[in-house]
Each structure stands twice: as C-alpha cells, then as structure tokens.
C-alpha atoms as a PDB file:
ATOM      1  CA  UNK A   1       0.000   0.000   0.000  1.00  0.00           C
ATOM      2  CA  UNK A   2       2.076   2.817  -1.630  1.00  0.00           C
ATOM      3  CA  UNK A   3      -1.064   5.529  -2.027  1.00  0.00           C
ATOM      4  CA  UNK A   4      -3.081   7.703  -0.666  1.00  0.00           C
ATOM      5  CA  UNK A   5      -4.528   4.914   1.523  1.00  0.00           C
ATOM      6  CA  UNK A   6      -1.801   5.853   4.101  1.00  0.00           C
ATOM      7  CA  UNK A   7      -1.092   7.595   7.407  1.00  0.00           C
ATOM      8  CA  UNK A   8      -3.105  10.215   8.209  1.00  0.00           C
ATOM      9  CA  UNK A   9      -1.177  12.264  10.832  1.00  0.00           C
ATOM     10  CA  UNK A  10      -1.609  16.133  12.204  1.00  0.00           C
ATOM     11  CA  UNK A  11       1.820  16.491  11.131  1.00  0.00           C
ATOM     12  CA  UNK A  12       2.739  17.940   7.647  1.00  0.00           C
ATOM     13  CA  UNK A  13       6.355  17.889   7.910  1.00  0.00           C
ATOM     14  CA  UNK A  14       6.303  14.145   7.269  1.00  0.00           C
ATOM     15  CA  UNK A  15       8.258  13.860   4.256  1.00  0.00           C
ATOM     16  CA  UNK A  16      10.539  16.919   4.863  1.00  0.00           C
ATOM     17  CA  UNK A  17      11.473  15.323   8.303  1.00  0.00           C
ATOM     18  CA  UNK A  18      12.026  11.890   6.812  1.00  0.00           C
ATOM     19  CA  UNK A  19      14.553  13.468   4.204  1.00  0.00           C
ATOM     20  CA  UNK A  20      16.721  15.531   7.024  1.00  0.00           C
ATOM     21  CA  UNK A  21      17.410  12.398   9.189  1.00  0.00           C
ATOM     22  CA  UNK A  22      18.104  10.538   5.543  1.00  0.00           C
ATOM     23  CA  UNK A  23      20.632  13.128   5.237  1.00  0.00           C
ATOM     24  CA  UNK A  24      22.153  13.242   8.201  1.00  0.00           C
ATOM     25  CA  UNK A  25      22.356   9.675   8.416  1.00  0.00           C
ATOM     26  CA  UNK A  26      24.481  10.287   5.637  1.00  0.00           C
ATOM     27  CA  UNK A  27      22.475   7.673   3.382  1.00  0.00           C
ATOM     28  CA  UNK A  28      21.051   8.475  -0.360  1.00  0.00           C
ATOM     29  CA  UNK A  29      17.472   7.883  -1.923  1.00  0.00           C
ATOM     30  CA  UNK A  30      18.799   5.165  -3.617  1.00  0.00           C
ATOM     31  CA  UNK A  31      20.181   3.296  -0.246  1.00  0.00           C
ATOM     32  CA  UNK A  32      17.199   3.844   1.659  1.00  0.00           C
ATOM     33  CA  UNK A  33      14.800   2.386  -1.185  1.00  0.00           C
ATOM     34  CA  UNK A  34      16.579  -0.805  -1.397  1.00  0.00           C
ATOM     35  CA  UNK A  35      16.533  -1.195   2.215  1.00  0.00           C
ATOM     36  CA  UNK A  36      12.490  -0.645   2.497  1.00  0.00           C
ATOM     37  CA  UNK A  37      12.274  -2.754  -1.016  1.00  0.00           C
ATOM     38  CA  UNK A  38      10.362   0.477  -2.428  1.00  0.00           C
ATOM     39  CA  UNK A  39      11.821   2.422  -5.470  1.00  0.00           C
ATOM     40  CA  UNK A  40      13.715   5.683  -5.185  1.00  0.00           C
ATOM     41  CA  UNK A  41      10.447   7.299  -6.828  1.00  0.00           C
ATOM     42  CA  UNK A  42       8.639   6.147  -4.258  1.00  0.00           C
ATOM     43  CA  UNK A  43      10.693   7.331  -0.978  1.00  0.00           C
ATOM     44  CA  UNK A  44      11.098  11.037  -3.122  1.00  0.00           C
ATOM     45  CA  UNK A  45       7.380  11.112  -3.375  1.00  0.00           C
ATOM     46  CA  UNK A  46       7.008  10.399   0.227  1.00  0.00           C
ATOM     47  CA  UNK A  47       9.892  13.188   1.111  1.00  0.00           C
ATOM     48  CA  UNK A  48       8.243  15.626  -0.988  1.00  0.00           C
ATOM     49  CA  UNK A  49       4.495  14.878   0.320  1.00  0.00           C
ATOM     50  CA  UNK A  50       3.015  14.068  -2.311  1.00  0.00           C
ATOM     51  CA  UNK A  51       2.520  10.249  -1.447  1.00  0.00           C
ATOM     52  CA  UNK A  52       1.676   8.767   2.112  1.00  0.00           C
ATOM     53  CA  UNK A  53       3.552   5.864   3.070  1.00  0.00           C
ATOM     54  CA  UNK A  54       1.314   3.026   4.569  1.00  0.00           C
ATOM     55  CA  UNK A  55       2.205   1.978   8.364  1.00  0.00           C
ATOM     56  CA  UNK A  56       4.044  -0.867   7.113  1.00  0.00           C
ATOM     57  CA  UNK A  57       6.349   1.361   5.122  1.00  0.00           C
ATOM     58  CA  UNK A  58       6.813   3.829   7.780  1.00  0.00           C
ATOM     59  CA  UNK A  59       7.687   0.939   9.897  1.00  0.00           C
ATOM     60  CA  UNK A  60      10.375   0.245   7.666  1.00  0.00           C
ATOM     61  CA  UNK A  61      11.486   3.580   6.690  1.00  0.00           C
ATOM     62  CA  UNK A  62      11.983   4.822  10.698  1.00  0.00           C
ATOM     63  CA  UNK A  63      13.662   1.316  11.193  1.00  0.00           C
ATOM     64  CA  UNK A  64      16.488   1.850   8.152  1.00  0.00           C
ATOM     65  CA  UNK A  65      16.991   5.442   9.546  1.00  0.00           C
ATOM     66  CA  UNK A  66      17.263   3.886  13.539  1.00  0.00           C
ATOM     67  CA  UNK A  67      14.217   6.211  14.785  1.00  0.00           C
ATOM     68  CA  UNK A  68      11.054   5.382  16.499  1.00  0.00           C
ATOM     69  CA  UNK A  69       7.937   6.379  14.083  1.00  0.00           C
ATOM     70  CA  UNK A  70       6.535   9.325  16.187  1.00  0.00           C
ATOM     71  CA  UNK A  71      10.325  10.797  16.064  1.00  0.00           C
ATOM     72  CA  UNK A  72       8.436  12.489  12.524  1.00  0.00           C
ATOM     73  CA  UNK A  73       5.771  13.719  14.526  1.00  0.00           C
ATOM     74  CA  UNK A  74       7.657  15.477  17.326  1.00  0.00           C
ATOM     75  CA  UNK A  75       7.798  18.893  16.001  1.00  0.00           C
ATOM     76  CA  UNK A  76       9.115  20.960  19.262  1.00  0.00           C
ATOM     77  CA  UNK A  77      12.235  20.657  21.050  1.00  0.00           C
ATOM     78  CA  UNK A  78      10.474  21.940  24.031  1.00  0.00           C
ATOM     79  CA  UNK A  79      10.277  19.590  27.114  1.00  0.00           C
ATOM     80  CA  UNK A  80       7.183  19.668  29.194  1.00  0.00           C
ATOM     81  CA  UNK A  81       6.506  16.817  31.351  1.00  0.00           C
ATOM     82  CA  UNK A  82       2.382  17.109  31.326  1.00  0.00           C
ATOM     83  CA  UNK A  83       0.597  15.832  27.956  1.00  0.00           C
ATOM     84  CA  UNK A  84      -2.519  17.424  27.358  1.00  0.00           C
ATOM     85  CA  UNK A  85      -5.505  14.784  25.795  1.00  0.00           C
ATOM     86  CA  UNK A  86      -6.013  17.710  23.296  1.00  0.00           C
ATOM     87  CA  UNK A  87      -2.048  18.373  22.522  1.00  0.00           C
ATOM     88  CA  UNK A  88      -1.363  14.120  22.342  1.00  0.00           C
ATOM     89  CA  UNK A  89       1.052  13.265  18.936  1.00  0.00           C
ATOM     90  CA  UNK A  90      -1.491  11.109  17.191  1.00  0.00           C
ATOM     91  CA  UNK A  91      -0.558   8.535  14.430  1.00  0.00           C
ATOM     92  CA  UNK A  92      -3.728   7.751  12.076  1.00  0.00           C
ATOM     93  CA  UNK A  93      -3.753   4.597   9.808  1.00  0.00           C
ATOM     94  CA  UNK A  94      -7.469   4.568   7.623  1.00  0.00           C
ATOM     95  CA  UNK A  95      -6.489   1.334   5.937  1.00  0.00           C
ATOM     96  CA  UNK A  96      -6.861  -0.399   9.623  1.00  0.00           C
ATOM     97  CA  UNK A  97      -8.912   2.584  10.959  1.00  0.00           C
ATOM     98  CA  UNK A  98      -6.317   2.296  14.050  1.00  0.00           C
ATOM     99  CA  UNK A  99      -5.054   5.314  16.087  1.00  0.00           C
ATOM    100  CA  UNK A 100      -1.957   6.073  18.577  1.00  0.00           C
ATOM    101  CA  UNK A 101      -1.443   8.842  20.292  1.00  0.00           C
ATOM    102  CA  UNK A 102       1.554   9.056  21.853  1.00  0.00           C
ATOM    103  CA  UNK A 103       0.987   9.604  26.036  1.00  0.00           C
ATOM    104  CA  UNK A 104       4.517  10.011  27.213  1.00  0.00           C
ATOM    105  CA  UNK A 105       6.041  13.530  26.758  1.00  0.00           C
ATOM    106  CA  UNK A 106       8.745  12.845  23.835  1.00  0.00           C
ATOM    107  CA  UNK A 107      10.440  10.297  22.303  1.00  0.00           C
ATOM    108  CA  UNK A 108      13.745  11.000  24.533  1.00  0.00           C
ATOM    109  CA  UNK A 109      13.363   8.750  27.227  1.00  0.00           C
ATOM    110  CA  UNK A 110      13.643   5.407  28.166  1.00  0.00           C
ATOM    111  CA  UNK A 111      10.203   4.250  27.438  1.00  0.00           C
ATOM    112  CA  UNK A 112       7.027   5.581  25.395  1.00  0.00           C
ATOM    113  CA  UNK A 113       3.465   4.983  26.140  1.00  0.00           C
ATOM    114  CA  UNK A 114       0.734   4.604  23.627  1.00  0.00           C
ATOM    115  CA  UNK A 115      -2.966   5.098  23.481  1.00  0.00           C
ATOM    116  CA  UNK A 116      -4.318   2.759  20.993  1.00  0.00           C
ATOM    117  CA  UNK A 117      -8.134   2.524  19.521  1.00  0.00           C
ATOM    118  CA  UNK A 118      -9.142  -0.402  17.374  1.00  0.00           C
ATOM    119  CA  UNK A 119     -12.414  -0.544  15.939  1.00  0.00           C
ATOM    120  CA  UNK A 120     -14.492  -3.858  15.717  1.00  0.00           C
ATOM    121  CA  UNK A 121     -12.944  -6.821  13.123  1.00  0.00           C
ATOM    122  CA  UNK A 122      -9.913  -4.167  12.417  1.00  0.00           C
ATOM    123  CA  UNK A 123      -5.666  -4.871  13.950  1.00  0.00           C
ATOM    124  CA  UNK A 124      -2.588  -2.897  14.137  1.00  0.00           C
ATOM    125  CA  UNK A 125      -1.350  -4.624  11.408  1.00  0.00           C
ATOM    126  CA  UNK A 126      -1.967  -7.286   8.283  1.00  0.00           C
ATOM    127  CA  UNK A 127       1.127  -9.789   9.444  1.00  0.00           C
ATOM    128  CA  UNK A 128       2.807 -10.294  13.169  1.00  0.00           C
ATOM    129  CA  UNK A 129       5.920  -7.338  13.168  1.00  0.00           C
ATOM    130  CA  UNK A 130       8.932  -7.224  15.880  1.00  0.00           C
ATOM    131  CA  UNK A 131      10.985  -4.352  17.027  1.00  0.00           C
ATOM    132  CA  UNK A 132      13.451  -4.213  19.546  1.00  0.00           C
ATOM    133  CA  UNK A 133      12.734  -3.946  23.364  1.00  0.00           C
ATOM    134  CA  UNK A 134      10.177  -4.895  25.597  1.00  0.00           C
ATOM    135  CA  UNK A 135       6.168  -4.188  25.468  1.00  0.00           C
ATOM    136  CA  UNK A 136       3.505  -4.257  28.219  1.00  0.00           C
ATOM    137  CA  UNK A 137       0.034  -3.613  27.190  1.00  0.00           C
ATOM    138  CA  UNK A 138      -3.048  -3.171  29.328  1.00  0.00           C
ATOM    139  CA  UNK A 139      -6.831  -3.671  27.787  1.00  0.00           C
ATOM    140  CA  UNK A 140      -8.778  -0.356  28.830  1.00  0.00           C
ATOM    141  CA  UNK A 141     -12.278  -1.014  26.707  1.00  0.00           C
ATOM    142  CA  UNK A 142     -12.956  -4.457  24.672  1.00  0.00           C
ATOM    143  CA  UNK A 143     -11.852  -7.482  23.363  1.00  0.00           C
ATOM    144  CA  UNK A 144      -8.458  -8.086  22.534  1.00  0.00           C
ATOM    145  CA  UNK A 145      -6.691 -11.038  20.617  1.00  0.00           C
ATOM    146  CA  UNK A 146      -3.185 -10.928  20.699  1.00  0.00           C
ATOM    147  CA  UNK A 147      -0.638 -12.938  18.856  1.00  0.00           C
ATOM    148  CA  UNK A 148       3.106 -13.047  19.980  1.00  0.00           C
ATOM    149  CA  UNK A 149       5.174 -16.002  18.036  1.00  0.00           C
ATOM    150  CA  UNK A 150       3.051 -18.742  17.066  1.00  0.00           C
ATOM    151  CA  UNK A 151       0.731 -18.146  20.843  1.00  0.00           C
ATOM    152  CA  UNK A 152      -2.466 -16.258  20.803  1.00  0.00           C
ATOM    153  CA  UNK A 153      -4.031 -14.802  24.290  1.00  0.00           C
ATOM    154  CA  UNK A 154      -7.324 -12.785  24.551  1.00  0.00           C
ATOM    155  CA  UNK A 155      -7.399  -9.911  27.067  1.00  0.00           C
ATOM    156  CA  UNK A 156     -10.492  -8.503  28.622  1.00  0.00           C
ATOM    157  CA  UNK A 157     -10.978  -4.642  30.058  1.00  0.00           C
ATOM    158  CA  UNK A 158      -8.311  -4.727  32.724  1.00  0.00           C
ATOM    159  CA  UNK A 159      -5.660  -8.196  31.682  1.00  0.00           C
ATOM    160  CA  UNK A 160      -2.777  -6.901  30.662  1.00  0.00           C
ATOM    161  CA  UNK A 161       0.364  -8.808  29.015  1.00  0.00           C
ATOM    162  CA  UNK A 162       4.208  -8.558  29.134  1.00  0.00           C
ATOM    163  CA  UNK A 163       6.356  -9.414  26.306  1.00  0.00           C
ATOM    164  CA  UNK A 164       9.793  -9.227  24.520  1.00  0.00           C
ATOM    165  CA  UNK A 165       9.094  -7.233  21.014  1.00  0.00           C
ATOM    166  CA  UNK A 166      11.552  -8.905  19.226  1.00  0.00           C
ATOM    167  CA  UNK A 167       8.890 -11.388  18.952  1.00  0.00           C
ATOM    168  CA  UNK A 168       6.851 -10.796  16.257  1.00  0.00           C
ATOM    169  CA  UNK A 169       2.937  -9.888  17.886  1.00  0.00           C
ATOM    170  CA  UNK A 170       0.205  -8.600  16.183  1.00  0.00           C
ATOM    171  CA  UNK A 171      -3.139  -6.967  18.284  1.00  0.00           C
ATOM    172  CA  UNK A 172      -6.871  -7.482  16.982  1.00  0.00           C
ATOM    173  CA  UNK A 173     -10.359  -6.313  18.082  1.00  0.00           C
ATOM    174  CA  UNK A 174     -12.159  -9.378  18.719  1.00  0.00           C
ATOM    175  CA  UNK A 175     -15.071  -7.475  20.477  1.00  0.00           C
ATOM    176  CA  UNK A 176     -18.620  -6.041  19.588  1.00  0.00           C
ATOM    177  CA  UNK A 177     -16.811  -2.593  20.498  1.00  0.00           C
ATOM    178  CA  UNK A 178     -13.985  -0.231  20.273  1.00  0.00           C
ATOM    179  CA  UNK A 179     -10.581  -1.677  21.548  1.00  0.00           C
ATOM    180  CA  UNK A 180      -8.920   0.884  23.742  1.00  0.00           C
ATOM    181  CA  UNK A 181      -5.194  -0.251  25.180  1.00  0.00           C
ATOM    182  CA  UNK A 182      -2.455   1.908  25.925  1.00  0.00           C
ATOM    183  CA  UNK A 183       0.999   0.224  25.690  1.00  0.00           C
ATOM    184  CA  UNK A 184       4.222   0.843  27.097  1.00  0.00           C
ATOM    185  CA  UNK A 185       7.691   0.257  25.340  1.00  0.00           C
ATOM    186  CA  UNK A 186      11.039   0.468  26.121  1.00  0.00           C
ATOM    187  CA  UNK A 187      13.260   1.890  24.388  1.00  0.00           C
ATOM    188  CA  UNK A 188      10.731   3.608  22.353  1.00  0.00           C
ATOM    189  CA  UNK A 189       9.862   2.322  18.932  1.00  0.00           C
ATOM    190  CA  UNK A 190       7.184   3.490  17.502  1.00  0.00           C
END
C-alpha cells in the first residue's frame, strides 16, 4: 500500500522530516529504497508529500533510519513533562482505521506509552511485526486477541500482558466494540 490509503497524521512535515534524518544519516534515496524494497520514486514522493507511506512502510522507513515512528511527529524541542488529551502526537492509519497517540512527553526517554483505539474486526497490522525492546500492554475497553510467536491470548478490560518485542505480535479487536489499550515500550519504537 504505496497511495493515498496511508497515514493520516496532524503532522505535515512528514516527508521533509524523513529526508533531514536521511541526510544526516548520511544515506542516499537510492540506499534507503533498497533497504524498504520500495523504489527511489517512491521514498522522493514520500519526502516531498506528495505520497503517504502506509504503516508498514513507515515501519520500515523509521527502522532503516534507527528512529522510532513518532520521532516524525515530534515537532518541538520543548520539554514539558504534562501531555494534554487535546495536545497528544497522534498517528492515524485509515487502511486499519487504528489510532496512537503518543501519552509520554517525547520520544527521549527510556520508554514511550501509547494510546491505541481499534475498531471492531480491524488490527494494528496485516502480518505479526517485531521491534526491539520490551512491550507491556493493558486492555482499557474491549476485546483483545493478541498474537506473539506462534501463541495467541485474549485480554479482557483490565488483563494486561508482558512481552519481549523482538517477537513478532500482532493486536486485533475481537469485540462487539472499540478496543482501547495503551501500551508501554522500552526503548521507544514506535
């Protein structure tokens, strides 16, 4: 999913912000591209806006330049210790119709913390993915299946689990309602 059937995201400076840590990464279109399997086109489209990479390829693209996803959100340097529910980072993916919003400060810290709301029959993503780091996630509202390896749990409001990342674990809204978990990784990822 190359198109407009991407992230949706409050931030504009997507593709500008993707091209500055390219560059000082020291790497070229070309490099990048054949390290997300994408074409060159493709990644210039994304820098320059006019394409919206899907989650999967923003995934990879944050992972080939070593930064968590939101790091392309974060717009201010500024560090202020309360998060507003109004003023939360928020990460937007229609093809899933799944939003995060980011609930820790900034990505400089040991650990992030995500809200994250899956409607009914939807997941966080089509295949199991693995990052780095450690994960505990706790069901606030609904029904949640989640895979990590080849195991499968379901969660109710209030079970929580604990797992390595580097496992590859994939969350789904089993329930008749919205799926509302927040999630908290170390060292931050997304």
């Amino acid at each position: 999913m190359q198109g407009g059937a991407g992230l949706k995201m409050k931030n504009e400076r997507l593709g500008e912000k993707i091209r500055e840590k390219r560059r000082e990464k020291g790497m070229s279109l070309q490099e990048v591209s054949k390290k997300i399997g994408k074409t060159s086109s493709f990644l210039s489209q994304v820098e320059r806006n006019l394409v919206e990479p899907s989650i999967t390829s923003l995934r990879e693209i944050a992972g080939v330049l070593e930064v968590p996803i939101f790091y392309f959100l974060i717009d201010s340097p500024e560090y202020d210790p309360v998060v507003r529910r109004d003023k939360r980072k928020a990460l937007r993916f229609p093809e899933y119709e799944l939003t995060f919003e980011l609930l820790s400060p900034d990505l400089n810290r040991k650990m992030e913390i995500l809200e994250g709301r899956i409607p009914p029959g939807s997941c966080t993503c089509p295949e199991p993915l693995a990052h780095n780091g450690e994960e505990c996630t706790l069901v606030l509202q609904g029904t949640m299946k989640i895979q990590v390896g080849d195991r499968e749990y379901l969660l109710e409001e209030g079970d929580s689990i604990y797992y390595y990342a580097s496992i590859p674990h994939r969350i789904v809204n089993v329930g008749s309602e919205e799926l509302v978990f927040v999630s908290s990784i170390t060292p931050p990822h997304f």
